[in-house]
C-alpha atoms as a PDB file:
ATOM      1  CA  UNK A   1       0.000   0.000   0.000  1.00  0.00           C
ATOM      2  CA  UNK A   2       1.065   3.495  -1.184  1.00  0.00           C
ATOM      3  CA  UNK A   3       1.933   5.674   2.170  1.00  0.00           C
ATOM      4  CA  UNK A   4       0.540   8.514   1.138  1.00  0.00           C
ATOM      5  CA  UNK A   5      -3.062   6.343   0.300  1.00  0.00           C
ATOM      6  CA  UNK A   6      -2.576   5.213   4.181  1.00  0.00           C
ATOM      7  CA  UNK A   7      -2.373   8.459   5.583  1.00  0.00           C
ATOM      8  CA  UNK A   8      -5.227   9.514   4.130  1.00  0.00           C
ATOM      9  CA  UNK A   9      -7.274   6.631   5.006  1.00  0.00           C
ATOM     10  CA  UNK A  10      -5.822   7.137   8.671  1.00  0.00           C
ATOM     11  CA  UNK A  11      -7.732  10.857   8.493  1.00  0.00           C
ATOM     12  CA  UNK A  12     -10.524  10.399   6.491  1.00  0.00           C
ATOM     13  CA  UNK A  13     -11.415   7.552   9.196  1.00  0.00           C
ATOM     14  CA  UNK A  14     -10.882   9.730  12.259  1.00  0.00           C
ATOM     15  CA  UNK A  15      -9.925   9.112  15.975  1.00  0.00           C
ATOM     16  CA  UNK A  16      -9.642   5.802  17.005  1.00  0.00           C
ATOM     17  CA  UNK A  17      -8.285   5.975  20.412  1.00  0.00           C
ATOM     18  CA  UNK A  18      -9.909   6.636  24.043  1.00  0.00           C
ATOM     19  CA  UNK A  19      -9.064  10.076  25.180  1.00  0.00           C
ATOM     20  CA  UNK A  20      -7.510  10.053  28.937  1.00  0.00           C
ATOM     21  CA  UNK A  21      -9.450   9.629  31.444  1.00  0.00           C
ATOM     22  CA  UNK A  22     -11.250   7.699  29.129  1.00  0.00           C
ATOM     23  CA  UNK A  23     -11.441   3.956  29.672  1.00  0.00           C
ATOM     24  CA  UNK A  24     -13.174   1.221  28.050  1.00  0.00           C
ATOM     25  CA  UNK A  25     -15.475  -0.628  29.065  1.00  0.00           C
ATOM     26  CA  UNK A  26     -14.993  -3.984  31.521  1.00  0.00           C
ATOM     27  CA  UNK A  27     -14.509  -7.247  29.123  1.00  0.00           C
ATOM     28  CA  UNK A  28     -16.159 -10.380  29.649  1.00  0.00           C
ATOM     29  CA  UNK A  29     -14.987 -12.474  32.596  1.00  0.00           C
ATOM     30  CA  UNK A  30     -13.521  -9.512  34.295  1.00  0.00           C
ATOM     31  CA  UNK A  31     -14.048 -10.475  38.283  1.00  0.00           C
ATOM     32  CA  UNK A  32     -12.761  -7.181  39.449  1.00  0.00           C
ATOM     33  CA  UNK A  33     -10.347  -5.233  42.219  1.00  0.00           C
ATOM     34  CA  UNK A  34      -9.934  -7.019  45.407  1.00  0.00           C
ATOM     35  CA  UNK A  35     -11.661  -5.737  48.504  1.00  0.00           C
ATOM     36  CA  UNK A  36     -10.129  -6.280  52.267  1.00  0.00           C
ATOM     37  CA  UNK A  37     -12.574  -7.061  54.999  1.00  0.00           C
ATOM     38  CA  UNK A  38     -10.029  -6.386  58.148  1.00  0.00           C
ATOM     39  CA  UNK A  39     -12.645  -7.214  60.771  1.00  0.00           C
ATOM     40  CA  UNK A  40     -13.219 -10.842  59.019  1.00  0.00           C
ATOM     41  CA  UNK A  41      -9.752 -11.785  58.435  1.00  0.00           C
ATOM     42  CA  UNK A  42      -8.224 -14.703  60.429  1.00  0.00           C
ATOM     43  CA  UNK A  43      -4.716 -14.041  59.069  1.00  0.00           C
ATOM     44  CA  UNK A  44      -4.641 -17.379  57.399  1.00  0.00           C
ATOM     45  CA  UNK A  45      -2.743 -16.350  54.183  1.00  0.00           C
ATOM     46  CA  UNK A  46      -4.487 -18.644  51.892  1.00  0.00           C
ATOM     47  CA  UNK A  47      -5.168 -15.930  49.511  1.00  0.00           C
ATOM     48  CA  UNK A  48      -1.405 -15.175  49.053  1.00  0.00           C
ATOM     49  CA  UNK A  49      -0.615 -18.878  48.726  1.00  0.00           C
ATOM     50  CA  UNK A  50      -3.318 -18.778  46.014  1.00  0.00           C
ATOM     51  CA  UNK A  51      -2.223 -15.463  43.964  1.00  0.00           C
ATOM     52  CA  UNK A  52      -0.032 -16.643  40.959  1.00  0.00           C
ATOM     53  CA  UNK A  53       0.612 -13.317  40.387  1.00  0.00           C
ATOM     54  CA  UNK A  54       1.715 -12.283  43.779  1.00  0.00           C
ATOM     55  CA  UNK A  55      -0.120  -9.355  44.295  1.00  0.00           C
ATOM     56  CA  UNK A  56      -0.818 -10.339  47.688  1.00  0.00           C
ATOM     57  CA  UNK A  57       1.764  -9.960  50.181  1.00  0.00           C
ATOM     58  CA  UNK A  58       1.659 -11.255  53.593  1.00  0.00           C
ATOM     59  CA  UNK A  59       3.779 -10.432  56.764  1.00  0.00           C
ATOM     60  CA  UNK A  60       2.943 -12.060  60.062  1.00  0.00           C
ATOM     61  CA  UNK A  61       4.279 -10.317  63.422  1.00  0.00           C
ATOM     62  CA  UNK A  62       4.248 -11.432  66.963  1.00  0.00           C
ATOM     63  CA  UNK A  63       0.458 -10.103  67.694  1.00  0.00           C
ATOM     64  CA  UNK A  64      -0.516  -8.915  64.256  1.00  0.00           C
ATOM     65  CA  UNK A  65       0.094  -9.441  60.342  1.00  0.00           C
ATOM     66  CA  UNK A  66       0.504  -6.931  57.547  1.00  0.00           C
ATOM     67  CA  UNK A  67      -1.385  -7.856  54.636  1.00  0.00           C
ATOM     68  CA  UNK A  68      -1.119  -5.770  51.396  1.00  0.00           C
ATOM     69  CA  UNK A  69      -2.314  -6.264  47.742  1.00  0.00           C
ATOM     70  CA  UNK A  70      -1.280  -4.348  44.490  1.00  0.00           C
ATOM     71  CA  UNK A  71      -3.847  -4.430  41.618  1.00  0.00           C
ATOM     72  CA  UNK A  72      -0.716  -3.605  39.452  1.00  0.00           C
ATOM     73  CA  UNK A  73       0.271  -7.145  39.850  1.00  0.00           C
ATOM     74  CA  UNK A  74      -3.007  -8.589  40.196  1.00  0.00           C
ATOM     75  CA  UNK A  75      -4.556 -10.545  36.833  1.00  0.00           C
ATOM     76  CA  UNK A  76      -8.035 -10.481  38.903  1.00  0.00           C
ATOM     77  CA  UNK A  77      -8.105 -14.244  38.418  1.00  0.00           C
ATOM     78  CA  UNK A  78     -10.537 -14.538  41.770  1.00  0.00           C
ATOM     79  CA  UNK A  79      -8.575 -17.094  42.956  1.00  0.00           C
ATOM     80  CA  UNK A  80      -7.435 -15.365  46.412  1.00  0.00           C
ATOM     81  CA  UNK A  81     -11.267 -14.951  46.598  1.00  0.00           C
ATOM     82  CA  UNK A  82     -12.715 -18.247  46.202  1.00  0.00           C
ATOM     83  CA  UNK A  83      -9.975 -19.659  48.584  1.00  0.00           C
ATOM     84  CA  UNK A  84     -11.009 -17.131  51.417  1.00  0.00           C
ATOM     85  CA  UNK A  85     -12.509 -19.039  54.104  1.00  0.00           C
ATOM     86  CA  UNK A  86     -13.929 -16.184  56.524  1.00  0.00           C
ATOM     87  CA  UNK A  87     -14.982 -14.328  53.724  1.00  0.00           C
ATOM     88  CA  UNK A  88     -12.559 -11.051  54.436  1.00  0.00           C
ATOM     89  CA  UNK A  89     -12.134 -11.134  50.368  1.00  0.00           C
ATOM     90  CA  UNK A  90     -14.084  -9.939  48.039  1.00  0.00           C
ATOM     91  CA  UNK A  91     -14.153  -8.639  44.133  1.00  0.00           C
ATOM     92  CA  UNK A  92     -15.462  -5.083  43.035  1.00  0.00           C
ATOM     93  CA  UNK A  93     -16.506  -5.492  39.335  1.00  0.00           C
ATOM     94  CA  UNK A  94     -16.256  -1.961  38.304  1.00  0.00           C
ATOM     95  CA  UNK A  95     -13.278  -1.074  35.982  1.00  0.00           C
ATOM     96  CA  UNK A  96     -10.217  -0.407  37.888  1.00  0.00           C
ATOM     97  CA  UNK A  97      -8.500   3.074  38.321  1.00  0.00           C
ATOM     98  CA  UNK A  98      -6.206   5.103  36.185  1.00  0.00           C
ATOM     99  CA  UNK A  99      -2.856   5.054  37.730  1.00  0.00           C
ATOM    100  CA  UNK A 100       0.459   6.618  36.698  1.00  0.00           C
ATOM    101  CA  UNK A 101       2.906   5.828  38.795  1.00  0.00           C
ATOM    102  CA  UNK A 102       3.528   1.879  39.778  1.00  0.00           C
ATOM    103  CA  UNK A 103       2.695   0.896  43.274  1.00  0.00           C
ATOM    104  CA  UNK A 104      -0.232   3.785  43.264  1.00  0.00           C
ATOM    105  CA  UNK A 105      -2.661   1.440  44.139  1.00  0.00           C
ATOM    106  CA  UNK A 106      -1.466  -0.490  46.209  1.00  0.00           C
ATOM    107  CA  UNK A 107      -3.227  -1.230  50.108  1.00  0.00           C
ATOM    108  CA  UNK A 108      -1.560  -1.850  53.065  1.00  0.00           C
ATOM    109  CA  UNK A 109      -3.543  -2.962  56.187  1.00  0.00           C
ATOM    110  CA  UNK A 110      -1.821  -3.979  59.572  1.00  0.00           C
ATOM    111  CA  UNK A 111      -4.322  -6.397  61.536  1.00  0.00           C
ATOM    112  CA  UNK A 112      -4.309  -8.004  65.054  1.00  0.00           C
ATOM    113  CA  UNK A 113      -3.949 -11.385  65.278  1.00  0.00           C
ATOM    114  CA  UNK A 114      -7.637 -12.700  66.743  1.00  0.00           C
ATOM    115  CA  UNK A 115      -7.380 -15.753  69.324  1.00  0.00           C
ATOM    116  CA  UNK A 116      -7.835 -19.013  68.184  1.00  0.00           C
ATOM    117  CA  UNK A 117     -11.466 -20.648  68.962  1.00  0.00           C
ATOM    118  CA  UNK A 118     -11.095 -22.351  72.757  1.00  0.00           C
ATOM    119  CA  UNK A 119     -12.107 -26.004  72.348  1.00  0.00           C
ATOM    120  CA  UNK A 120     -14.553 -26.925  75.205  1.00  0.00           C
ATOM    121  CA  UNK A 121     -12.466 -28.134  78.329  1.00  0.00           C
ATOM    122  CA  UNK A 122     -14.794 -31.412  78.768  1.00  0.00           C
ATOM    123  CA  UNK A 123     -13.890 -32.306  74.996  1.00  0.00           C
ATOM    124  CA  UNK A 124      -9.908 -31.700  75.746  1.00  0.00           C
ATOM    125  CA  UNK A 125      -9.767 -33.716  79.173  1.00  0.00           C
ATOM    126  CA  UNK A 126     -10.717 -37.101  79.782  1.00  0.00           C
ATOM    127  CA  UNK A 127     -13.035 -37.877  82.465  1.00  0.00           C
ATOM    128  CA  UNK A 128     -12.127 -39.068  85.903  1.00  0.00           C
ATOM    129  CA  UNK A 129     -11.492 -42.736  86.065  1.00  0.00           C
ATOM    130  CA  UNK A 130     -11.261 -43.675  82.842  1.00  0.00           C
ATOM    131  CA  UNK A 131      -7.165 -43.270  82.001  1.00  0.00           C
ATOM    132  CA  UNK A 132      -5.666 -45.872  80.050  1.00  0.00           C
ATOM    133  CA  UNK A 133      -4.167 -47.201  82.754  1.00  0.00           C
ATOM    134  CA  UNK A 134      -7.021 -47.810  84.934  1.00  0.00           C
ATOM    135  CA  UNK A 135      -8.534 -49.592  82.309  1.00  0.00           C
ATOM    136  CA  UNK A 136      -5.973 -51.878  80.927  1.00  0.00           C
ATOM    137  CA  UNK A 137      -6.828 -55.521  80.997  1.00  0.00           C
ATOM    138  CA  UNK A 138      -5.033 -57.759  82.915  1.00  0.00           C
ATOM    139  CA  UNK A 139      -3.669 -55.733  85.221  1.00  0.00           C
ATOM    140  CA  UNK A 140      -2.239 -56.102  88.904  1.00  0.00           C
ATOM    141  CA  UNK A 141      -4.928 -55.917  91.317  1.00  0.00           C
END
């Protein structure tokens, strides 16, 4: 093709780009920008186990955890999501932001670590009398 015939197919046809802010619109199968629930968090860190794209970071502490998540890393995959037990995950399925400068969007919470569920003290000790020892067979008596 002559150049000068593509130019002038290029103008006659007009603009063909999104002008900033501009953004198109969400495709098909997009699940959408992660959302932090601190308050339901157990500080498990399944969901950074389960990013491929490590946009989930996860920093455990004596009596807390840092957990932080960059949707410039994230492929929005869900998978963090559907591996959240207590729910503290979940996926906004608007179009993300505009950023310019890399690590922008990126959320840091630091948590308290939440005590462990107390298992009922009559499950964890045996009742009186019945040891292993007092009821072995054949014993001295």
């Amino acid at each position: 093709m002559n150049i000068l015939a593509m130019l002038w197919s290029n103008l006659r046809r007009g603009v063909m780009t999104f002008k900033f802010p501009a953004r198109p619109p969400v495709s098909k199968g997009f699940r959408g920008l992660v959302r932090f629930d601190p308050e339901l968090c157990t500080g498990c860190a399944i969901c950074r186990f389960r990013c491929t794209a490590r946009a989930i970071e996860f920093r455990a502490g004596k009596g807390d955890f840092q957990w932080s998540y960059d949707p410039g890393h994230c492929t929005f995959c869900g998978r963090c999501v559907e591996g959240c037990k207590s729910h503290a995950l979940s996926q906004d399925p608007e179009c993300p932001p505009v950023y310019l400068n890399i690590g922008e969007l990126k959320h840091s919470y630091t948590v308290a670590r939440k005590a462990p569920a107390s298992k009922s003290s009559s499950a964890s000790a045996p009742a009186p009398g019945n040891h292993a020892t007092d009821a072995a067979p054949g014993g001295a008596g």
